[in-house]
Protein backbone atom coordinates (compact mmCIF):
# COMPACT_ATOMS: atom_id res chain seq x y z
CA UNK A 1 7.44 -16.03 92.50
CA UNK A 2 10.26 -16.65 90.19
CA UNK A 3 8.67 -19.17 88.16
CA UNK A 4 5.60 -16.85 87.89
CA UNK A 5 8.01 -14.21 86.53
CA UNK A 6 9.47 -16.51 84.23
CA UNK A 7 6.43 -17.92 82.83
CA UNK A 8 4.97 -14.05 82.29
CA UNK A 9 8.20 -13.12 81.10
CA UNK A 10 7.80 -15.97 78.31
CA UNK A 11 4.29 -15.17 77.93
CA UNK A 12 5.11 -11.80 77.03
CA UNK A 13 8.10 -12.83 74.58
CA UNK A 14 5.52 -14.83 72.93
CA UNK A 15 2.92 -12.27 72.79
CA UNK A 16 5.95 -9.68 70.81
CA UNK A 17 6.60 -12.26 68.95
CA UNK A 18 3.05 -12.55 67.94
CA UNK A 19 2.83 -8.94 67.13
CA UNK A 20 6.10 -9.24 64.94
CA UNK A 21 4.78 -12.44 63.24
CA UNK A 22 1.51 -10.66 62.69
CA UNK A 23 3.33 -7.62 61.27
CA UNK A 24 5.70 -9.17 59.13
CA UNK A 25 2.48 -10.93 57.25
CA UNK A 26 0.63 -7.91 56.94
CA UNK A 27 4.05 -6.35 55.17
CA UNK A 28 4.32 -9.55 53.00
CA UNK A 29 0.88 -8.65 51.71
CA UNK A 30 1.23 -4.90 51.03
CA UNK A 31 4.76 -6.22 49.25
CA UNK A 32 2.90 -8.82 47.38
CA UNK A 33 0.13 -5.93 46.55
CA UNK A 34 2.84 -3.86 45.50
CA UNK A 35 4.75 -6.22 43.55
CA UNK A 36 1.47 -6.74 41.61
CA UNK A 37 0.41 -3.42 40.93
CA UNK A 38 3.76 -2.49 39.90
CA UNK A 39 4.13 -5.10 37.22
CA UNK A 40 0.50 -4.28 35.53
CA UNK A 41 2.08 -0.46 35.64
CA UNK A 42 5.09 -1.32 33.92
CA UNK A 43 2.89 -3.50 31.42
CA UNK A 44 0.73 -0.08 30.80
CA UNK A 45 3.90 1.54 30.17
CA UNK A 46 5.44 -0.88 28.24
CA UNK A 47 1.98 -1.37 25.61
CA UNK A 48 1.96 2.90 25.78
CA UNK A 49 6.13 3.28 24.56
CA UNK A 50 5.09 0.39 22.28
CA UNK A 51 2.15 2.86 20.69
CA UNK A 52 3.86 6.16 20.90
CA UNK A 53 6.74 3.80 18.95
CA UNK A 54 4.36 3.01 16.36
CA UNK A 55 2.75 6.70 15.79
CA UNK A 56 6.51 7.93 15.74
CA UNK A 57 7.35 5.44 12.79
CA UNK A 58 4.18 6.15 10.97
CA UNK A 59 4.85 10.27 10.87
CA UNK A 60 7.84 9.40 9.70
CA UNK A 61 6.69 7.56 6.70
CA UNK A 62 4.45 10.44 6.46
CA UNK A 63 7.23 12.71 6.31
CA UNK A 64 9.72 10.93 4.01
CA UNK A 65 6.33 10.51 1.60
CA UNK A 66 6.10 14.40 2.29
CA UNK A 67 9.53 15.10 1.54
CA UNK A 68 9.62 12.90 -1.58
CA UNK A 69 6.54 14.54 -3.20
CA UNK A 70 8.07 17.69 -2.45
CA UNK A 71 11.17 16.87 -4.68
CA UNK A 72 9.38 15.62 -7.24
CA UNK A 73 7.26 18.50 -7.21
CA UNK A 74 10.62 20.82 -7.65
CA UNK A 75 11.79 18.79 -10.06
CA UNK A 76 9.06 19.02 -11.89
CA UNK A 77 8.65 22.94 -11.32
CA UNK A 78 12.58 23.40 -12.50
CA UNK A 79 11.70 21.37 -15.66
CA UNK A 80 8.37 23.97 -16.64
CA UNK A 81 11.18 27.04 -15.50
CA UNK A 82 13.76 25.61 -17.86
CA UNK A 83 11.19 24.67 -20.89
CA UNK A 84 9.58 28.42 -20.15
CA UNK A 85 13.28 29.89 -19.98
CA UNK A 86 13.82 27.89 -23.59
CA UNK A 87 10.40 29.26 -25.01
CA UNK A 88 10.85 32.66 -24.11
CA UNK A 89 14.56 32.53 -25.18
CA UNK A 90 13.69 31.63 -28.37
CA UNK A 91 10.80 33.82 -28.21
CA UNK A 92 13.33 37.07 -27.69
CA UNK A 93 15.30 35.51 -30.75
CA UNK A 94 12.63 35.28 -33.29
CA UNK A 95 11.95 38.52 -31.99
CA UNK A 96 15.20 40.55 -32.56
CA UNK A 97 15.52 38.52 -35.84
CA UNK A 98 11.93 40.24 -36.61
CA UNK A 99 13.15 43.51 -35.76
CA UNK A 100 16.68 43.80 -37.70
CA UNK A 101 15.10 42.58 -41.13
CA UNK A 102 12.48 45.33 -40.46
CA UNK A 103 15.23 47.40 -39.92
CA UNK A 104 16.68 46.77 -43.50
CA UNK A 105 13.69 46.87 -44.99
């Protein structure tokens, strides 16, 4: 009777052992499942930070073309102010020249 116990004692060992065996493998393929969907996520991340990189860069350009049109357009607009500024100085001159020999007339 001890040999029977034995020998269902080892049979039962062997049968756990099956049962780990089997759910070890079954854990190596969710890992392996894992493993492979994680690494196509991380490539969809890595081609959308690549993307968002390249938009960033571009609306920069964008801006620093903005902001350099802008000066120039100041520039330009302080020039016309200071050539109107001349004109109508000279202007007021002519003028008040116009009026004192008018005046002595």
């Amino acid at each position: 009777e001890m040999k029977q116990q034995a020998t269902s004692s080892r049979y039962q060992q062997q049968a756990e052992l099956d049962l780990i065996r089997d759910a070890v493998s079954a854990s190596n393929g969710e890992l392996i499942e894992f493993k492979r969907y994680s690494a196509q996520a991380v490539q969809q991340l890595q081609a959308q930070v690549s993307e968002v990189r390249a938009k960033l860069s571009e609306l920069l350009n964008d801006m620093e073309r903005q902001n350099k049109a802008r000066v120039e357009a100041e520039q330009r607009a302080g020039h016309s102010l200071n050539g109107l500024r001349d004109v109508f100085q000279q202007q007021t001159t002519q003028l008040d020249t116009g009026r004192r020999t008018l005046a002595e007339q």
